[in-house]
N, C-alpha and C. Protein backbone atom coordinates (compact mmCIF):
# COMPACT_ATOMS: atom_id res chain seq x y z
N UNK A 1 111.56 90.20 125.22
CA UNK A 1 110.42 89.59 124.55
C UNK A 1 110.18 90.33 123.24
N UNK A 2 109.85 89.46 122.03
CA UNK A 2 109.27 90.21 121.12
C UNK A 2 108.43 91.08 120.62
N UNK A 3 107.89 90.37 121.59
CA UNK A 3 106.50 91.96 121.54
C UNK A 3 106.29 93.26 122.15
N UNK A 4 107.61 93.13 122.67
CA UNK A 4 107.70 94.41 123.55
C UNK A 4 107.56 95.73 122.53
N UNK A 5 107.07 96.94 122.62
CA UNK A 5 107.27 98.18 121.85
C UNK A 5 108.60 98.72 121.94
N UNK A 6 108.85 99.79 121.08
CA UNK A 6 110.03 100.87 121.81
C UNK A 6 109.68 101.56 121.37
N UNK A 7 110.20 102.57 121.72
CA UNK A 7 109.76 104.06 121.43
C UNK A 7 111.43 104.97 121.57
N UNK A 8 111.61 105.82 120.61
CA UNK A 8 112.95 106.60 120.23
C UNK A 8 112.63 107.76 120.98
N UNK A 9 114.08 108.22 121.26
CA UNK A 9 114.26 109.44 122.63
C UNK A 9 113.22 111.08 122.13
N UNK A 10 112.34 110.46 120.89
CA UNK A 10 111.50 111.63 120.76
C UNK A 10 109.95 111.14 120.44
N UNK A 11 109.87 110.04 121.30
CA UNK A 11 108.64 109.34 121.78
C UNK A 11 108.26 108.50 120.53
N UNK A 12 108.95 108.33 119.34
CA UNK A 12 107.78 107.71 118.41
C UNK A 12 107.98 106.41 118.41
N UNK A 13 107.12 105.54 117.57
CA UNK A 13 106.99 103.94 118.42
C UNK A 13 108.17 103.47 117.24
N UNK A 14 108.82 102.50 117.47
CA UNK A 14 109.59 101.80 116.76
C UNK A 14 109.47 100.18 116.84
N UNK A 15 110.21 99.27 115.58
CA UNK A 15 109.82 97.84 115.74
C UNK A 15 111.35 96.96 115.50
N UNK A 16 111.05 96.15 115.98
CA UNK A 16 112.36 95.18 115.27
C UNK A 16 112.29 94.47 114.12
N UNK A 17 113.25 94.58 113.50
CA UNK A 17 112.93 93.46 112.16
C UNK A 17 112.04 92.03 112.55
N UNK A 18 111.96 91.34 113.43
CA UNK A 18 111.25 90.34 113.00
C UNK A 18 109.28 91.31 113.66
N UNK A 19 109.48 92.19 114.35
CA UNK A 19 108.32 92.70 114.31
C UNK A 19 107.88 93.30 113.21
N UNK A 20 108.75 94.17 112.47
CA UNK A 20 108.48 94.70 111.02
C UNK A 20 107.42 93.44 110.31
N UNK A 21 108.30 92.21 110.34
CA UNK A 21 108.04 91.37 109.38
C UNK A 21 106.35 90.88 109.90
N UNK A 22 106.16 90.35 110.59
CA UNK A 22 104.79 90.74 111.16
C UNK A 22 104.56 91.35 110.90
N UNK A 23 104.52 92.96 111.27
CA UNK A 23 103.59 93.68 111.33
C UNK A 23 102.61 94.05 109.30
N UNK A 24 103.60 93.96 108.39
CA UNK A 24 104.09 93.95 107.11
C UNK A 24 103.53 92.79 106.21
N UNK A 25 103.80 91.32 107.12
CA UNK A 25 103.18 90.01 106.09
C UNK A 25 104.37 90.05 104.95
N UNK A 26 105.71 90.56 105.43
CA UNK A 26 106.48 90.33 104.32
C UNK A 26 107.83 89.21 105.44
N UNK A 27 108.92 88.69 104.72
CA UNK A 27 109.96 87.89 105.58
C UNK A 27 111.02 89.01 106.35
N UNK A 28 111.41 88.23 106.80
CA UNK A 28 113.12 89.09 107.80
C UNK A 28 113.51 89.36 107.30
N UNK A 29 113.75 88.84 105.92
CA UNK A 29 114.98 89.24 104.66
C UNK A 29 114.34 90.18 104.03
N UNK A 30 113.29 90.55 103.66
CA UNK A 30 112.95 90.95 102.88
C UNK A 30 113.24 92.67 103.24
N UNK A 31 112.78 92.57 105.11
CA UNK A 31 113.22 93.95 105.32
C UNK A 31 114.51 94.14 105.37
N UNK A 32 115.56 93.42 105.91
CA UNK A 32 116.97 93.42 105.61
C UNK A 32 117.23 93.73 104.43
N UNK A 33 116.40 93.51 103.74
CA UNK A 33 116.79 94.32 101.96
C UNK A 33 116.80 95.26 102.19
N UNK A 34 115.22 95.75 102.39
CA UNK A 34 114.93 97.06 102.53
C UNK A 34 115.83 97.97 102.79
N UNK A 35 116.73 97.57 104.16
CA UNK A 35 117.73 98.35 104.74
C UNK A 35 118.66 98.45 103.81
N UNK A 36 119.38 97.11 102.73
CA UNK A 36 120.34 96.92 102.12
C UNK A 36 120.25 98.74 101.06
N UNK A 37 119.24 98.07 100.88
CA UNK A 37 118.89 99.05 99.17
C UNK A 37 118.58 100.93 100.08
N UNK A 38 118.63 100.80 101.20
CA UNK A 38 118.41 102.25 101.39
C UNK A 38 117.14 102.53 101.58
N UNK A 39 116.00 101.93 101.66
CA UNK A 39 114.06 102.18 101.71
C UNK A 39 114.39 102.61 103.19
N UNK A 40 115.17 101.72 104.07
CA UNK A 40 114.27 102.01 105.11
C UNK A 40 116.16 102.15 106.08
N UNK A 41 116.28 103.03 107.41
CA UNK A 41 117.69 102.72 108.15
C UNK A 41 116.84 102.82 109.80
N UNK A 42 118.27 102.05 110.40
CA UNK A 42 117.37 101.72 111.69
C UNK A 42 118.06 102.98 112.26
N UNK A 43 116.84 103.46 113.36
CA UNK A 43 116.59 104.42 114.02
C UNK A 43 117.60 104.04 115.70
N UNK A 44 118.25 103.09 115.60
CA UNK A 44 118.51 102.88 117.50
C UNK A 44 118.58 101.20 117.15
N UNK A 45 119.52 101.00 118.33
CA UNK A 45 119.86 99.72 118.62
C UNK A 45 118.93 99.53 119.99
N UNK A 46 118.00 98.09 120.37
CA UNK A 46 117.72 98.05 121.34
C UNK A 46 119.12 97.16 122.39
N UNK A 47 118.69 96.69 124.03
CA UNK A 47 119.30 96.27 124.61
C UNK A 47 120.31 95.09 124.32
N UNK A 48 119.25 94.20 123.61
CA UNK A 48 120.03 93.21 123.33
C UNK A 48 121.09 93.54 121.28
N UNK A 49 121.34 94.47 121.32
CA UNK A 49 121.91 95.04 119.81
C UNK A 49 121.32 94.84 118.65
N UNK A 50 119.81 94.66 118.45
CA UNK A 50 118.92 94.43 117.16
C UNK A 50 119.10 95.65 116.97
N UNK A 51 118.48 95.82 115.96
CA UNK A 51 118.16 97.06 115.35
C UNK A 51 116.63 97.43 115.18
N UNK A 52 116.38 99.18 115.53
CA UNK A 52 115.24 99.14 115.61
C UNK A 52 114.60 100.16 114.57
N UNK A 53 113.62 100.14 114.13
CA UNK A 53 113.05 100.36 112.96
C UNK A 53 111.52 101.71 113.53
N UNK A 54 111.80 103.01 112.86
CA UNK A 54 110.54 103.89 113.06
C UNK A 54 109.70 102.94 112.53
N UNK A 55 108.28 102.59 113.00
CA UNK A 55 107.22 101.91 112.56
C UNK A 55 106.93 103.01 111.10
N UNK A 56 106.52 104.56 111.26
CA UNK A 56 106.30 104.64 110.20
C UNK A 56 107.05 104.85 109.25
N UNK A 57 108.19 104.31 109.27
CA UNK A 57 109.43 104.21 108.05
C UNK A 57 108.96 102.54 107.14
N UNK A 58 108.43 101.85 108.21
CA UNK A 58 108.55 100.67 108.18
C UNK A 58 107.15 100.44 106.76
N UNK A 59 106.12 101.06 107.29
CA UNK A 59 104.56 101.22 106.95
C UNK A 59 104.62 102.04 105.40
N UNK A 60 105.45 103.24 105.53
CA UNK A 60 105.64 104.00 103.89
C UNK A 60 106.71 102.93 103.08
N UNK A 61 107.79 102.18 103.37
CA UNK A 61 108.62 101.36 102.99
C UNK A 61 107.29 100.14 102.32
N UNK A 62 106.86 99.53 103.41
CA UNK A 62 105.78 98.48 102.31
C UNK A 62 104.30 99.28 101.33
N UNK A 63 104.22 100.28 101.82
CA UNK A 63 103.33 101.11 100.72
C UNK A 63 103.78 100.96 99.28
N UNK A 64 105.19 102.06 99.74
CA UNK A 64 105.98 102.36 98.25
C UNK A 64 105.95 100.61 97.45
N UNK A 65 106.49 99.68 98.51
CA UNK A 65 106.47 98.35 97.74
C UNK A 65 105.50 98.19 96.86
N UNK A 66 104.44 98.12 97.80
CA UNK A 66 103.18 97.87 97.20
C UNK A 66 102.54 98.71 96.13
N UNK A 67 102.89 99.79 96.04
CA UNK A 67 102.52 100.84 94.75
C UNK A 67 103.40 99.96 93.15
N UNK A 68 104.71 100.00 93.65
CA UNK A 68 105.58 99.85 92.82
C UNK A 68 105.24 98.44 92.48
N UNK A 69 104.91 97.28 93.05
CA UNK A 69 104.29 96.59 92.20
C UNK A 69 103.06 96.59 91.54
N UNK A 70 102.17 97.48 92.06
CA UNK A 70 100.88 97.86 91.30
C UNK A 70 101.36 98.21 89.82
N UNK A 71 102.17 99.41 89.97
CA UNK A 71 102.51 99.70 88.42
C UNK A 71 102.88 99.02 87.77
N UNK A 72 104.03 97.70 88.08
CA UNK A 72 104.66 97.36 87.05
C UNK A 72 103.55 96.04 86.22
N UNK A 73 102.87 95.54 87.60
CA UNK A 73 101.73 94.72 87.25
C UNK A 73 100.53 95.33 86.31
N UNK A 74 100.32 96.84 86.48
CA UNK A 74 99.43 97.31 85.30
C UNK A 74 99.84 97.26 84.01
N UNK A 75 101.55 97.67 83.75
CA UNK A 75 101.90 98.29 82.84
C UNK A 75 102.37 96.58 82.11
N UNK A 76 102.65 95.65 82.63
CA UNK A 76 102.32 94.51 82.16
C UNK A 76 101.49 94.14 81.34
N UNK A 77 100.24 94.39 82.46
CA UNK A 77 98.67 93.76 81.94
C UNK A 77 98.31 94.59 80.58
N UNK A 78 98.84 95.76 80.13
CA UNK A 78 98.43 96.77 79.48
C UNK A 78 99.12 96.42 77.75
């Protein structure tokens, strides 16, 4: 099930890409970028071979996003 949690062999919670994407308000692809470009790497494969994602890799990954468009949107407006 999708909503299931996981948690990595040193207890911390982890998500799957389409939970990322939820959790985030961003698409599947978008974190599949993420991974592409290096922001974010999965921590563990679950049962069925997804890939699973530290939540707070996931949470500083859409921060940084979100900063980095702040700036470029100021330095625009400016």
């Amino acid at each position: 099930m999708d909503d299931e949690l996981y948690t990595d062999p040193e207890g911390l919670d982890c998500v799957t890409v389409r939970q990322a994407a939820r959790i985030t308000g961003r698409r599947v692809q978008t974190i599949y970028s993420w991974q592409r470009r290096g922001i974010i790497t999965p921590r563990m494969t679950d049962d069925h071979g997804r890939r699973v994602y530290l939540l707070a890799d996931i949470c500083a990954a859409a921060g940084q996003v979100a900063e980095r468009a702040e700036r470029v949107f100021a330095a625009r407006a400016a």
